[in-house]
Protein backbone atom coordinates (compact mmCIF):
# COMPACT_ATOMS: atom_id res chain seq x y z
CA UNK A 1 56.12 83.23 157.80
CA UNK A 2 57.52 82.01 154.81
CA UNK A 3 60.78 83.68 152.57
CA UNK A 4 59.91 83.29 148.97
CA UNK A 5 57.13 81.85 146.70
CA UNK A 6 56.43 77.81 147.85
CA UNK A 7 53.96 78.06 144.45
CA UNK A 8 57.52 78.84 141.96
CA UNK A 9 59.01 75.85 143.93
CA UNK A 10 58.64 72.23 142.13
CA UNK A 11 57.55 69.51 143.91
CA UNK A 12 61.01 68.45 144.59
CA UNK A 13 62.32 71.83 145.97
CA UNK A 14 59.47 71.98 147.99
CA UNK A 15 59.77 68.64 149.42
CA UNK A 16 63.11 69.54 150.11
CA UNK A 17 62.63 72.62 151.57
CA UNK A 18 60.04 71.22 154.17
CA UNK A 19 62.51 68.41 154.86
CA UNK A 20 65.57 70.56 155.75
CA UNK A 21 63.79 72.55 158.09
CA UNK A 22 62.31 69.57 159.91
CA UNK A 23 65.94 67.86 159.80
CA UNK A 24 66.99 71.28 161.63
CA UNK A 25 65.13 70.73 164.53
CA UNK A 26 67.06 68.02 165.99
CA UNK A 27 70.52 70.11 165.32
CA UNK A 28 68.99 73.11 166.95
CA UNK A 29 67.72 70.74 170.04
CA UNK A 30 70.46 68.37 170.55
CA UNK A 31 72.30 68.14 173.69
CA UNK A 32 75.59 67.28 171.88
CA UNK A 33 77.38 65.83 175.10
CA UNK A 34 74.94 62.97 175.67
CA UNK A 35 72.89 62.97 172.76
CA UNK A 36 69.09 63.99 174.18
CA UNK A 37 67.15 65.88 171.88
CA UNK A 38 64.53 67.82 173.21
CA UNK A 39 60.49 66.44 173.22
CA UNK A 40 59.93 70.38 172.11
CA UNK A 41 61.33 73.59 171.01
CA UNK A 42 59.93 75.17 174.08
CA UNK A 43 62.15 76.86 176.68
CA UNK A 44 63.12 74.23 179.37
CA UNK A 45 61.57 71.40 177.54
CA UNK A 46 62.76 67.54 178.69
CA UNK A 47 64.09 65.39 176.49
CA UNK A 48 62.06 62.55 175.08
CA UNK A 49 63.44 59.00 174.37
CA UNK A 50 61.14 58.43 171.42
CA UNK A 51 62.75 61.66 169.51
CA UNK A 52 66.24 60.69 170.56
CA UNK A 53 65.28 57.65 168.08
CA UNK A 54 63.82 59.79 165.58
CA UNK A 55 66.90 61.79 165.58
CA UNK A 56 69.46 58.48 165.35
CA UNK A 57 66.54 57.90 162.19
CA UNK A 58 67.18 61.21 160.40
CA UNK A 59 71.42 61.80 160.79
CA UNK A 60 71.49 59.42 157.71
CA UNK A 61 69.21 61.13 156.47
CA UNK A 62 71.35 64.44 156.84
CA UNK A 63 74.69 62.59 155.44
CA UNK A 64 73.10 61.02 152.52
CA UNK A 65 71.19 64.78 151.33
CA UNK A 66 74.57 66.64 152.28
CA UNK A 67 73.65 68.81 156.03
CA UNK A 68 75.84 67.57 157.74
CA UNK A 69 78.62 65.71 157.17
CA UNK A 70 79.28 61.82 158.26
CA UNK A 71 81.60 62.71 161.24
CA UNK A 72 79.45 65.10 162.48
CA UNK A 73 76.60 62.21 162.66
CA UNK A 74 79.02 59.82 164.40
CA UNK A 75 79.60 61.95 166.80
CA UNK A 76 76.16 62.48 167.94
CA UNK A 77 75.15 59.35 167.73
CA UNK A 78 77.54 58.08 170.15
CA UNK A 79 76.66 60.44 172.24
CA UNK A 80 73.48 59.33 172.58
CA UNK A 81 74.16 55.92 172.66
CA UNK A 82 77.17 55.71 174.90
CA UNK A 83 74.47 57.99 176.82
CA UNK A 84 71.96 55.04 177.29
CA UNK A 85 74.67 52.48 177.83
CA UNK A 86 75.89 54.02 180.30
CA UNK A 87 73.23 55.58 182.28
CA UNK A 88 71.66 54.55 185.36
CA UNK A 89 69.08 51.64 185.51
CA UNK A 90 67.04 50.17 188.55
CA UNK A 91 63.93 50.72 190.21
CA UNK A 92 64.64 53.91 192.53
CA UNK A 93 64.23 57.34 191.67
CA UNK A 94 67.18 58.79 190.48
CA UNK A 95 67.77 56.65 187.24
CA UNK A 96 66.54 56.99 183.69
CA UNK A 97 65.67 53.38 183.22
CA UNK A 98 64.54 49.86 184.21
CA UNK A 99 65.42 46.17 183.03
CA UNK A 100 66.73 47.82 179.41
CA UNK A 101 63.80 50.33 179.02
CA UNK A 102 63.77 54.16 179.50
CA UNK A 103 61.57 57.12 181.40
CA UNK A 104 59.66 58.91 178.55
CA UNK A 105 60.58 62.25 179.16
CA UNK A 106 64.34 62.65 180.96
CA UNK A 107 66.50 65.85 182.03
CA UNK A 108 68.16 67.39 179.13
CA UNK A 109 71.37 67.65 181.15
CA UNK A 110 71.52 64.50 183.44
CA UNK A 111 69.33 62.16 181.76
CA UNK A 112 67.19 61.24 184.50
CA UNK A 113 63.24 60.92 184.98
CA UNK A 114 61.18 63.62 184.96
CA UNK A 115 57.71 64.89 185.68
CA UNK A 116 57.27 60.92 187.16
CA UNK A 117 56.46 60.02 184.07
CA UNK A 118 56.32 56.58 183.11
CA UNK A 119 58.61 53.80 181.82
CA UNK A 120 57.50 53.90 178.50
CA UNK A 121 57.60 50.69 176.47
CA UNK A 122 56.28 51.84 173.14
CA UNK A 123 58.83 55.05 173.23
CA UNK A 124 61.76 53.00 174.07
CA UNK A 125 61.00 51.19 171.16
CA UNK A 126 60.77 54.21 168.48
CA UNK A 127 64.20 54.59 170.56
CA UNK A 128 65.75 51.60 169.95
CA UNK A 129 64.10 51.57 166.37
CA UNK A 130 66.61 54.30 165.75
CA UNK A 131 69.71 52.52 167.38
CA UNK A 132 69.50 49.66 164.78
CA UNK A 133 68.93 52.33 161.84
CA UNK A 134 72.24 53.50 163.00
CA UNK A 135 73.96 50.44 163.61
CA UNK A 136 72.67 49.29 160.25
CA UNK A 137 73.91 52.78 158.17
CA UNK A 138 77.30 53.46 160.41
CA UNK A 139 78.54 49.95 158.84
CA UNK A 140 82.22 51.37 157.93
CA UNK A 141 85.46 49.23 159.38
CA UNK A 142 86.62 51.97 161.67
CA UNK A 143 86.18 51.89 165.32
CA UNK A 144 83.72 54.54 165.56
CA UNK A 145 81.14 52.85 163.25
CA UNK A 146 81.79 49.74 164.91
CA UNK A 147 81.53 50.85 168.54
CA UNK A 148 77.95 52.01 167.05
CA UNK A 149 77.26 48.19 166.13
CA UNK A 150 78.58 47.18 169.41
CA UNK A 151 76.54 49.49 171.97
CA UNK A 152 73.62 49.26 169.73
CA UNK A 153 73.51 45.26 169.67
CA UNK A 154 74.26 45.83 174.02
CA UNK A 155 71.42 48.14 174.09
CA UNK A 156 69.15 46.23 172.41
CA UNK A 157 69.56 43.07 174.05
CA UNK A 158 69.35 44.46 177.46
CA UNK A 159 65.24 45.39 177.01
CA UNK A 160 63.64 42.77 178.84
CA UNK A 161 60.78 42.44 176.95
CA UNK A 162 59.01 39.43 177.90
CA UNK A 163 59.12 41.80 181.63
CA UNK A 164 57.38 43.99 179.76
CA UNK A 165 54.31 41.61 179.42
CA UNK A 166 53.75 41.41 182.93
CA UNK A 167 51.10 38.40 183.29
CA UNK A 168 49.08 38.69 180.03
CA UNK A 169 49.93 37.93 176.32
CA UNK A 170 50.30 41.72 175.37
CA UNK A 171 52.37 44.12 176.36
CA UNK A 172 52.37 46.73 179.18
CA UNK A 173 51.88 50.19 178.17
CA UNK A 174 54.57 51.53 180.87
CA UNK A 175 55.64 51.13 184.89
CA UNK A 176 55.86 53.16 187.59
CA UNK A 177 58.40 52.55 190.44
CA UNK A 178 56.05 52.98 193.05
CA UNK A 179 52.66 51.75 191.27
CA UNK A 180 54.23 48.62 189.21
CA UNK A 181 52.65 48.47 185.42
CA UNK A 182 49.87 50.62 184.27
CA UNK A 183 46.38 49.67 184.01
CA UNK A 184 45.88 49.32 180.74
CA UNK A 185 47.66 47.11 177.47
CA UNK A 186 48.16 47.55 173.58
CA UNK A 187 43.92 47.38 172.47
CA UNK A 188 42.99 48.09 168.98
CA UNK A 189 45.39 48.81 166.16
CA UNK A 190 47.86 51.43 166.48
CA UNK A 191 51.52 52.40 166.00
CA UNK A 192 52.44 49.47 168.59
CA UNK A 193 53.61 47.47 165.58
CA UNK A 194 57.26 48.13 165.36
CA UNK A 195 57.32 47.85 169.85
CA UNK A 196 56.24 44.03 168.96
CA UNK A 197 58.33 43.23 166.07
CA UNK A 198 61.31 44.34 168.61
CA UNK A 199 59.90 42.28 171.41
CA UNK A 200 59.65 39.12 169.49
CA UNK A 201 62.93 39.42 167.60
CA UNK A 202 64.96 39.56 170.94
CA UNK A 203 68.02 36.76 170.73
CA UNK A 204 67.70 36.73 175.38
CA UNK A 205 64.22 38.06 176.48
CA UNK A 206 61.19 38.17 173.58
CA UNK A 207 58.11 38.24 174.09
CA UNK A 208 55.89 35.19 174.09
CA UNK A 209 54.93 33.48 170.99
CA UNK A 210 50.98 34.68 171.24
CA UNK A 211 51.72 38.66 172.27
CA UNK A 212 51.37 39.31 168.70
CA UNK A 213 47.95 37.45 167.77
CA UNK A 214 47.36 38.61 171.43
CA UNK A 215 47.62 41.72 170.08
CA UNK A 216 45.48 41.77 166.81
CA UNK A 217 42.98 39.72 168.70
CA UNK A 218 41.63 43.64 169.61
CA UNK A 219 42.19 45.12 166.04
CA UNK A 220 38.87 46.54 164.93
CA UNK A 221 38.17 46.42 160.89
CA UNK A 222 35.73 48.89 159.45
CA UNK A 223 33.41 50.15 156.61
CA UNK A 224 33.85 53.72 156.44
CA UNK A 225 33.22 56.41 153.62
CA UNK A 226 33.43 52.95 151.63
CA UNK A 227 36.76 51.57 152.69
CA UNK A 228 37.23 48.69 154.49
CA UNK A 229 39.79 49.81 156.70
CA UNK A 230 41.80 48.41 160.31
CA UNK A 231 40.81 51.34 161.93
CA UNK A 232 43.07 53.51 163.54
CA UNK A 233 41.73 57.11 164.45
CA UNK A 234 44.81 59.82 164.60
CA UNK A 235 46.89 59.50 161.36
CA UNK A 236 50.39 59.10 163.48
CA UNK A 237 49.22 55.02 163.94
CA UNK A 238 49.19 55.15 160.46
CA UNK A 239 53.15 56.87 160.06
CA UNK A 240 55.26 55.74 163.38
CA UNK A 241 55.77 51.86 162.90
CA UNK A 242 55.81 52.72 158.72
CA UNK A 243 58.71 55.11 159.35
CA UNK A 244 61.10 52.39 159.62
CA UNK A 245 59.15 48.92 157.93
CA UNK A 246 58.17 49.17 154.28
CA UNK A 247 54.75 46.89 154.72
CA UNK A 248 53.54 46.98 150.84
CA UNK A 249 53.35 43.81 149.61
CA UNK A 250 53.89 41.59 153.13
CA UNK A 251 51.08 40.21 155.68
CA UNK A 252 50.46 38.76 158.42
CA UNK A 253 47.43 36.50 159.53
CA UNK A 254 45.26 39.26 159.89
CA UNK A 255 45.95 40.96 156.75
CA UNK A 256 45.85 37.64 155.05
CA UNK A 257 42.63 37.16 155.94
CA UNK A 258 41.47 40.46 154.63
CA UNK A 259 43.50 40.66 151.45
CA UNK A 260 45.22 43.70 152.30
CA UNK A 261 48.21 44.77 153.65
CA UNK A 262 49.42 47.44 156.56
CA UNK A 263 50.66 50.16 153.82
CA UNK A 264 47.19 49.66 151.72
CA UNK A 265 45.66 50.16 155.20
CA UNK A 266 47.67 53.50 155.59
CA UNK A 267 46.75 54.61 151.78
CA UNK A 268 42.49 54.18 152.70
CA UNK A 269 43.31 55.62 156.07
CA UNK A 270 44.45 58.63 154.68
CA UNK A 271 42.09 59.15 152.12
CA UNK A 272 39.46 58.26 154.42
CA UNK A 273 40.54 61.72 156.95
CA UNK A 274 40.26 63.41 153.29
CA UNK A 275 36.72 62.16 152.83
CA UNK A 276 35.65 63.29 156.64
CA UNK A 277 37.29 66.52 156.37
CA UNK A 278 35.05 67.14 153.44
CA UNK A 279 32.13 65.53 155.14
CA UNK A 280 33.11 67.83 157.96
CA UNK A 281 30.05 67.07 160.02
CA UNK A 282 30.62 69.68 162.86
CA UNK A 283 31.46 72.64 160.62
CA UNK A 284 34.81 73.69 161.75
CA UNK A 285 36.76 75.70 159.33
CA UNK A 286 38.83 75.30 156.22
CA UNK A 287 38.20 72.12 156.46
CA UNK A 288 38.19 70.62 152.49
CA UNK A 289 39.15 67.86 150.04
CA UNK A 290 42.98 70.03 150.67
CA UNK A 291 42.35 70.62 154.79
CA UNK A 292 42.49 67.77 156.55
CA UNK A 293 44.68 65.34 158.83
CA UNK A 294 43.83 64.77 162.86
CA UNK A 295 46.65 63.46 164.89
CA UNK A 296 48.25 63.62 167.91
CA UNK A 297 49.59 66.93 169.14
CA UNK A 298 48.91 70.39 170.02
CA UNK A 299 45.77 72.58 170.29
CA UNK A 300 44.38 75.98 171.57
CA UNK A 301 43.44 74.73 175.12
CA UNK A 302 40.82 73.80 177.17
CA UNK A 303 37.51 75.85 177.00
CA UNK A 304 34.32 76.16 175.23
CA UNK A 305 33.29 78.83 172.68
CA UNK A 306 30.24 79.31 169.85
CA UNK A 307 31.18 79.91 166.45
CA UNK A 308 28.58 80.78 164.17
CA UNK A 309 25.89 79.99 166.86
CA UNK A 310 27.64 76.67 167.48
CA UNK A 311 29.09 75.29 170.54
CA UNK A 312 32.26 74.18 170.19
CA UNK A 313 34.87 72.31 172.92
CA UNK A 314 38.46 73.16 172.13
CA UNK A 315 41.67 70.36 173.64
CA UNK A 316 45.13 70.83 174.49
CA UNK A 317 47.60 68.54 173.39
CA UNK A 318 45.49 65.22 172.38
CA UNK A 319 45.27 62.15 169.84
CA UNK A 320 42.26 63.79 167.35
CA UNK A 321 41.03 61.07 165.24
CA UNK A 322 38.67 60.56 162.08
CA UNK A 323 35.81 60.09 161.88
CA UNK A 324 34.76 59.04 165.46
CA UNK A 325 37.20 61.85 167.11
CA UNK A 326 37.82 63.46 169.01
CA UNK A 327 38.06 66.51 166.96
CA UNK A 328 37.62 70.25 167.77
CA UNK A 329 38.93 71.78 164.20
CA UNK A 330 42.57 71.37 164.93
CA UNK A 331 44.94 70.43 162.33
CA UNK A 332 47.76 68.64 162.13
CA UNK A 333 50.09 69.96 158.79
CA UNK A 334 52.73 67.37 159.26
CA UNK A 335 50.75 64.79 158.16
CA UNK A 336 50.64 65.88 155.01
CA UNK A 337 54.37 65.02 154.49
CA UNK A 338 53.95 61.91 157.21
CA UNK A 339 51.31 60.14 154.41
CA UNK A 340 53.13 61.27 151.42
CA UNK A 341 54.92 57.81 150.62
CA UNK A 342 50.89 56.50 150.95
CA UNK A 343 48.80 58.57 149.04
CA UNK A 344 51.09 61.57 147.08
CA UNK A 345 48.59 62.61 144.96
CA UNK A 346 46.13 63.89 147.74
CA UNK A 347 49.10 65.11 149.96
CA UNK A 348 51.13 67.06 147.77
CA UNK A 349 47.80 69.14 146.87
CA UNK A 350 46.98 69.54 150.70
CA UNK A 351 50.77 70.87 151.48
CA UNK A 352 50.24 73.62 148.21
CA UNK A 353 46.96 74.49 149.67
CA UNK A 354 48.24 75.43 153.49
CA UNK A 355 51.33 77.50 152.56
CA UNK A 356 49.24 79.89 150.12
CA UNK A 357 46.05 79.64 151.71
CA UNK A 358 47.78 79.88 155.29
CA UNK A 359 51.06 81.03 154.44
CA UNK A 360 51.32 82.50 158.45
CA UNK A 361 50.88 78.92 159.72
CA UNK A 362 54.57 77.97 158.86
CA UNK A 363 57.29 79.07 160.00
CA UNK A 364 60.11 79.21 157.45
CA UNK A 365 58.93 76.24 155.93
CA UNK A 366 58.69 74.43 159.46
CA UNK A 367 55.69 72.95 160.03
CA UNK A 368 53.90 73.43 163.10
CA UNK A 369 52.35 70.64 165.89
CA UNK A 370 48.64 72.13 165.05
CA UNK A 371 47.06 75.02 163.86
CA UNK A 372 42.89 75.50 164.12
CA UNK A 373 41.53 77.69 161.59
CA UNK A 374 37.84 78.04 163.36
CA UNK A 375 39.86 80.10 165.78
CA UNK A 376 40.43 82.62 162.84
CA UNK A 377 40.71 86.26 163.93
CA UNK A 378 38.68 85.50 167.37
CA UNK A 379 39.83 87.53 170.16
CA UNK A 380 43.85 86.59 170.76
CA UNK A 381 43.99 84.76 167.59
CA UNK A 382 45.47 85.99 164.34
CA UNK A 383 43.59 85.29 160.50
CA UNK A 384 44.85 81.74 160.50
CA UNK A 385 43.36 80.67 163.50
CA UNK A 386 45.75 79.52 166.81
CA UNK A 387 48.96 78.35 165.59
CA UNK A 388 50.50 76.18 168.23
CA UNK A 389 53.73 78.02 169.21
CA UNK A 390 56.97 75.71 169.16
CA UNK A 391 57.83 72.71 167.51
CA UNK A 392 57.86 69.06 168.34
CA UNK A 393 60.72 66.58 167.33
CA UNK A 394 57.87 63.45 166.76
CA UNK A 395 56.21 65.84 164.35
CA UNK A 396 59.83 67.38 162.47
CA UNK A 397 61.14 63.56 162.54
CA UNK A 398 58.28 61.96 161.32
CA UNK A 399 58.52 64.39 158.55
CA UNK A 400 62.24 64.08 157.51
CA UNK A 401 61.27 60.33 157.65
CA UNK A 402 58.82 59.86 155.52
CA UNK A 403 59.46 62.64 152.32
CA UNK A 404 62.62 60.45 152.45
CA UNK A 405 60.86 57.02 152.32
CA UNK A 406 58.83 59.13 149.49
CA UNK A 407 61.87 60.37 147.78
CA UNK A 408 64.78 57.42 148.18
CA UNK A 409 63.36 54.89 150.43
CA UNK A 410 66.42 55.46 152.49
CA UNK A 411 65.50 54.37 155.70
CA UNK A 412 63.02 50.71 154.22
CA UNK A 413 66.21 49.89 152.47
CA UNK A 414 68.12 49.94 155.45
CA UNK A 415 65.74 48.44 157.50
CA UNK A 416 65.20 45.86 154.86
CA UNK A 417 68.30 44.77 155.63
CA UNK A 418 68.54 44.23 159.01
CA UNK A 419 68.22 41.13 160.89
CA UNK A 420 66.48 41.69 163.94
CA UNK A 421 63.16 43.78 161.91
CA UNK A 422 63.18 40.57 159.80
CA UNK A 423 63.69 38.18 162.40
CA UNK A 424 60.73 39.97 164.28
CA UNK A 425 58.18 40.16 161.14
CA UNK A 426 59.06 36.81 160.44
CA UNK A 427 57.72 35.23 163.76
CA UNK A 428 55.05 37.84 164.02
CA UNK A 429 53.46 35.88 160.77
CA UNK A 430 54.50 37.76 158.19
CA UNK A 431 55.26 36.43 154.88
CA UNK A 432 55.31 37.16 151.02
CA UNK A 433 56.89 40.37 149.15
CA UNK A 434 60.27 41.10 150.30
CA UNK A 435 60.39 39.24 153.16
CA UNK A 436 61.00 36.25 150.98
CA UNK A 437 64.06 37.40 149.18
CA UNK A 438 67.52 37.12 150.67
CA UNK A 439 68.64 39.11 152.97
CA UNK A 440 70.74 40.99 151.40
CA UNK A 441 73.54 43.62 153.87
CA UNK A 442 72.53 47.23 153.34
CA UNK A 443 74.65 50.22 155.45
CA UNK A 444 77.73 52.57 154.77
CA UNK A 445 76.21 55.34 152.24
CA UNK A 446 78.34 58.10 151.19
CA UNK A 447 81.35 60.43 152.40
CA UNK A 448 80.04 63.28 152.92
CA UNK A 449 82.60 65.79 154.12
């Protein structure tokens, strides 16, 4: 439940009330001797390498708006990075990485693979995203800060990306020990961008020089509700690689040819889950111009039920998309704040609209993975619907992320500036806006004590 009136709040209190308590999360699910950060709030949960970068994202974050102080954000994030230096590569069992990359989900204690989950390419990436964040902020002449440069150039260099390709252009999803690389690449657009602007900015092991077109060779561009859009179902392929790269105003070949741009892309996308939320062609509930947003995470679980003489098929945890699904009436509130830098003026609305409409479905101003209003006061479920019970870091970090990138542009500034994202966009074909000006060093922010 929520303390206090969100309607007194101004859009700037309420912004930064939303952000604090996502920014909490990773405080409240650190491990602060190595640096893991729990993949959810949930007792016993693994850590997950892709919110360990989300979490090196946000510390700047924390310094620059004062909630924690600079010291405190050194510390953990050497932590996690001596963490990753140090730990245990090779292709056995007992390890929490191969040739540079990590296990998705690792023990919260000793760091190695769980749940024989998969070498995830795209995760070490959002990882590794967040190591050059820090090694770009952290740019003081003391020997913490510059240990930070130093293990996250090591770390970065070690990824063996053009492994990762196995024998096609494109890269592998993941690798098992025992089964070798998945069966299945990168098809269709997605948040995959900022995994290939990595690969092919590596100084020892990139990718090859066609993963990229490789890549958009599968993109699939659409007419929908009116806008010509790349599509991209689930609004998170819209957010992750945008987290960290400011794409107004730059393109690549494909872009070029469509006289858009990624971030214009992002802006329809959004508006177009607005349009098929009002649409809403299966008649779930509360869905509206100000209820909307399908994305990857949560939901009440797998069974069937009618609702107003309708059958309906309810998911777990799943990528819901718009408008070709799937979709069973689950929401996802974060990405509200996760568009904002895109389209404020339909987000801000649809943020008012769930705290006084469903004022039960956040906790303390903590957004939830999912909540499903259809479900409203049906047998075990309360007058909002199911509320999915927990948090998850993607969702809290993708949050502080972007109502920064709305507020300061904090994290494109700093990303601007370093060489490897530029180096990567550059021979990915990207050209015009600021990619053209000089690169110009960006880092250090203030003392916060």
């Amino acid at each position: 439940m929520l303390e206090g009136s969100p309607a007194a709040l101004s859009d700037e209190e309420l912004l930064d009330r939303l952000q604090r308590a996502a920014f909490d999360y990773f405080l409240e699910n650190v491990n602060p001797d190595n640096g893991l950060v729990a993949d959810t709030s949930r007792p016993n949960s693994p850590a997950s390498i892709a919110v360990v970068g989300f979490a090196l994202s946000c510390y700047p974050i924390g310094v620059e708006r004062g909630w924690m102080t600079r010291a405190e954000a050194v510390k953990l994030t050497l932590a996690a990075m001596r963490f990753f230096r140090n730990s245990e590569q090779g292709n056995g069992d007992d390890v929490t990485g191969h040739k540079g990359f990590y296990y998705h989900f690792l023990d919260m204690q000793t760091g190695l693979r769980v749940w024989r989950c998969e070498l995830s390419m795209v995760d070490t990436a959002l990882l590794i995203a967040g190591v050059l964040v820090a090694a770009t902020y952290f740019s003081k002449n003391n020997d913490d800060e510059r240990e930070i440069r130093e293990l996250a150039e090591a770390l970065y260099k070690r990824v063996d990306w053009r492994w990762a390709q196995g024998s096609t252009p494109t890269l592998r999803q993941g690798w098992k020990p025992k089964s070798g690389f998945l069966h299945y690449g990168w098809e269709g657009y997605n948040e995959a961008t900022i995994l290939y602007v990595l690969s092919m900015a590596s100084p020892d092991s990139p990718t090859s020089d066609d993963s990229y077109a490789g890549w958009t060779a599968t993109y699939q561009w659409e007419n929908i509700y009116g806008y010509d859009v790349l599509y991209g179902g689930p609004l998170f392929m819209h957010q992750f690689s945008h987290a960290w790269i400011d794409f107004a105003g730059i393109r690549d070949a494909f872009m070029r040819e469509k006289n858009s741009d990624y971030f214009e892309n992002s802006r329809r996308s959004t508006y177009l889950h607005r349009d098929y939320a009002r649409h809403n062609p299966y008649d779930y509930g509360g869905y509206s111009d100000n209820l909307w947003g399908l994305s990857a995470g949560d939901g009440p679980g797998g069974f069937r039920a009618r609702i107003e003489r309708r059958p309906h098929r309810f998911s777990g945890y799943a990528a819901r998309g718009a408008p070709f699904g799937p979709d069973d009436g689950t929401i996802a509130p974060w990405s509200y704040p996760a568009s904002l830098p895109f389209a404020p003026e339909i987000c801000l609305p649809a943020l008012r609209h769930l705290l006084d409409r469903y004022p039960g479905v956040v906790s303390n101003f903590r957004l939830p993975s999912g909540f499903n209003p259809t479900l409203a006061n049906r047998r075990k479920f309360g007058r909002d619907g199911w509320v999915s019970e927990g948090h998850y870091g993607l969702d809290q970090g993708i949050t502080v992320m972007m109502i920064e990138n709305h507020r300061s542009r904090l994290l494109w500034t700093l990303m601007r500036s370093n060489q490897h994202i530029r180096r990567g966009l550059l021979k990915a074909g990207f050209t015009g806006g600021w990619l053209a000006q000089p690169l110009n060093p960006a880092g250090g922010g203030s003392d916060v004590s």
